[in-house]
Protein backbone atom coordinates (compact mmCIF):
# COMPACT_ATOMS: atom_id res chain seq x y z
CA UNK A 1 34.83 45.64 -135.48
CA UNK A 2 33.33 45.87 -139.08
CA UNK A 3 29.33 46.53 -139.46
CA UNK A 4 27.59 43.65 -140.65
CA UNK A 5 24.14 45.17 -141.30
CA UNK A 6 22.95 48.60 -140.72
CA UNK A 7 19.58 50.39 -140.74
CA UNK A 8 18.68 53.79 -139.11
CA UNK A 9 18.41 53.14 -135.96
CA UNK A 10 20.44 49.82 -135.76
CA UNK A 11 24.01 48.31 -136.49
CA UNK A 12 25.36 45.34 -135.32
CA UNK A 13 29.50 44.25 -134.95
CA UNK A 14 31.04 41.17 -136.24
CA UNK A 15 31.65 39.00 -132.69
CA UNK A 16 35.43 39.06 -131.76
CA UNK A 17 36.07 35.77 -129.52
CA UNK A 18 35.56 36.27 -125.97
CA UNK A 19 34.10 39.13 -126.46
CA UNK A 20 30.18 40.50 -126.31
CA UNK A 21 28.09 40.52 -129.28
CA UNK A 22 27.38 43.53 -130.02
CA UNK A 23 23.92 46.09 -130.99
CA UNK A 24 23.89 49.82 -131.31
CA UNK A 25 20.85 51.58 -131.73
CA UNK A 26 20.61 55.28 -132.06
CA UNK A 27 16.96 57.11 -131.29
CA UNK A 28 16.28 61.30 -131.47
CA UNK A 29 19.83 62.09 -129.41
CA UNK A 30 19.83 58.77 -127.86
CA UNK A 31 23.16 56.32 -127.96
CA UNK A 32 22.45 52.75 -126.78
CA UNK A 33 25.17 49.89 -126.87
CA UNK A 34 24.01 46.22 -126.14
CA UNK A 35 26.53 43.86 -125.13
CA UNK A 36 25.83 40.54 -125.07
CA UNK A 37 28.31 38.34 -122.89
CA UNK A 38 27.52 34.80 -124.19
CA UNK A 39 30.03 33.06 -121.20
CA UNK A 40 31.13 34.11 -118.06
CA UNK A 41 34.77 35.43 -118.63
CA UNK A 42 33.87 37.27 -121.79
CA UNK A 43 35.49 40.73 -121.75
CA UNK A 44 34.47 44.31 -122.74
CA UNK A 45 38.33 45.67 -123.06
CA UNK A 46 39.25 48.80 -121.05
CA UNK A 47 38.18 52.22 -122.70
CA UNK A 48 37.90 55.62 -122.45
CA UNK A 49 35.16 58.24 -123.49
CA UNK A 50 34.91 61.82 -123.38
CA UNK A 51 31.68 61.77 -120.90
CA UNK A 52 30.03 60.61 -118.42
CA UNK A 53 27.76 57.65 -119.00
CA UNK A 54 25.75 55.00 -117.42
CA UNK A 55 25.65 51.28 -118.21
CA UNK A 56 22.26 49.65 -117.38
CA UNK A 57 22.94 45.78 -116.63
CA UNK A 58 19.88 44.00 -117.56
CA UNK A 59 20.42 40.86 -116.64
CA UNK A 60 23.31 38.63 -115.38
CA UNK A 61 26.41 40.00 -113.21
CA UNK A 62 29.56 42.08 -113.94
CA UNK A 63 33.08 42.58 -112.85
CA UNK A 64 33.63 46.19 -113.43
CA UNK A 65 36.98 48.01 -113.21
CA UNK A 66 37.35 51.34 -113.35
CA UNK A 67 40.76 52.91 -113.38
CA UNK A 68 42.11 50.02 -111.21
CA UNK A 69 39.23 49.80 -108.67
CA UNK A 70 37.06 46.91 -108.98
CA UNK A 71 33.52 46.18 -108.09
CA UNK A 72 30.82 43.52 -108.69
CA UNK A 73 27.43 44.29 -109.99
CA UNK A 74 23.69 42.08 -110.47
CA UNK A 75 21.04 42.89 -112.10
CA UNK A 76 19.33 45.13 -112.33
CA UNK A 77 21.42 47.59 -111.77
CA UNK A 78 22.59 51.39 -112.99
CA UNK A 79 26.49 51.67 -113.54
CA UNK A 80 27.65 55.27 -113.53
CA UNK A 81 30.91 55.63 -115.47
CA UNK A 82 32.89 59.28 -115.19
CA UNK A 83 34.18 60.52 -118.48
CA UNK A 84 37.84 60.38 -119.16
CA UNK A 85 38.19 56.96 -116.33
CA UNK A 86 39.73 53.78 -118.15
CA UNK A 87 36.93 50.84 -117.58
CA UNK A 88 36.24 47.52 -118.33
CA UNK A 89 33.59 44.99 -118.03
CA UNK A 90 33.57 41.39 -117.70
CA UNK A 91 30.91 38.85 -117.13
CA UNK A 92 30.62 36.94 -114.18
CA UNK A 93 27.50 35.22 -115.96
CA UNK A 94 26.24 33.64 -119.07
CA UNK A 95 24.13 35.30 -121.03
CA UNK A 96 25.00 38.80 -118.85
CA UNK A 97 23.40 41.99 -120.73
CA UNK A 98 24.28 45.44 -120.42
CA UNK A 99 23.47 48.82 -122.35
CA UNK A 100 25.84 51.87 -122.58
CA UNK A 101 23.93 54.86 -122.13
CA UNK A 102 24.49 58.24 -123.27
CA UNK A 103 23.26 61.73 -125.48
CA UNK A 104 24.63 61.72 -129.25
CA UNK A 105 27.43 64.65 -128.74
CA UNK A 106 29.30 66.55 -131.39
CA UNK A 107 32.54 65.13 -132.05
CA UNK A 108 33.94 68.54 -132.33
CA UNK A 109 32.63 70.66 -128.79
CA UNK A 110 31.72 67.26 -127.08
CA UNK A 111 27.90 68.87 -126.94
CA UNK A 112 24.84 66.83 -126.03
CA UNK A 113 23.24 67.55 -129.76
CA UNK A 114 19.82 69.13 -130.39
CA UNK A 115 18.29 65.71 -132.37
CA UNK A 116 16.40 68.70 -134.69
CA UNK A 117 20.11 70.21 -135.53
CA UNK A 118 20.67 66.07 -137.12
CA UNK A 119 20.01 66.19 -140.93
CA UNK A 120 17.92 62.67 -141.42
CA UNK A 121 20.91 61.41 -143.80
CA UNK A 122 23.20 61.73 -141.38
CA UNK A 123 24.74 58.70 -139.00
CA UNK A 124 24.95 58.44 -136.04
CA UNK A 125 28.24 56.90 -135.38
CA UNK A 126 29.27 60.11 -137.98
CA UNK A 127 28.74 62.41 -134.67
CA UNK A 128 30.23 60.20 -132.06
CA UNK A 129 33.85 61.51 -130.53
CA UNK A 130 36.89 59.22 -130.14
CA UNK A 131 36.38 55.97 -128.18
């Protein structure tokens, strides 16, 4: 997904079909991902990451399968997701929301990073690890 418009604190992804719309904001050490799932059936594809994270569902339901296993979520509800576990989201609702969750980490240790260690200039997205 390309950036279409980017300030500080915010970028947003071009909208692949079937697919959420995407927001990421970025506060202190803070990583938040809001996906959007505009119909019921859109899919967040199965991923990995290097930690543990939680994904908040705001509003709507979810199908969520991780590493084969599948279970069914409404909102509100916390979603704890181990690191290194394939997973994948998809909505059982219109208009379902849901925020990925974690600390900023460096790229190269996988460290939660100290947010006064961040120069201003840098991005964000610049200290995130493989997804």
């Amino acid at each position: 997904m390309s950036s279409i418009g980017k300030s500080p604190s915010l970028t947003l992804e071009i909208p692949v079909p079937d697919t959420p719309q995407v927001a990421i904001g970025k506060v202190a050490n803070l990583f938040s991902r809001m996906m959007h799932f505009l119909k019921a059936g859109d899919v967040e594809h199965g991923h990995t990451h290097q930690f543990d994270h939680l994904t908040l569902l705001a509003s709507g339901s979810l199908r969520v399968t991780v590493d084969g296993a599948t279970s069914e979520f409404k909102a509100p509800h916390m979603i704890y997701i181990h690191k290194d576990k394939r997973h994948e989201l998809v909505a059982l609702e219109d208009h379902t929301v849901a925020f990925c969750i974690h600390a900023i980490r460096d790229k190269e240790t996988g460290d939660i990073l100290d947010p006064s260690m961040v120069p201003g200039e840098v991005r964000g997205e610049d200290l995130l690890g493989p997804r």
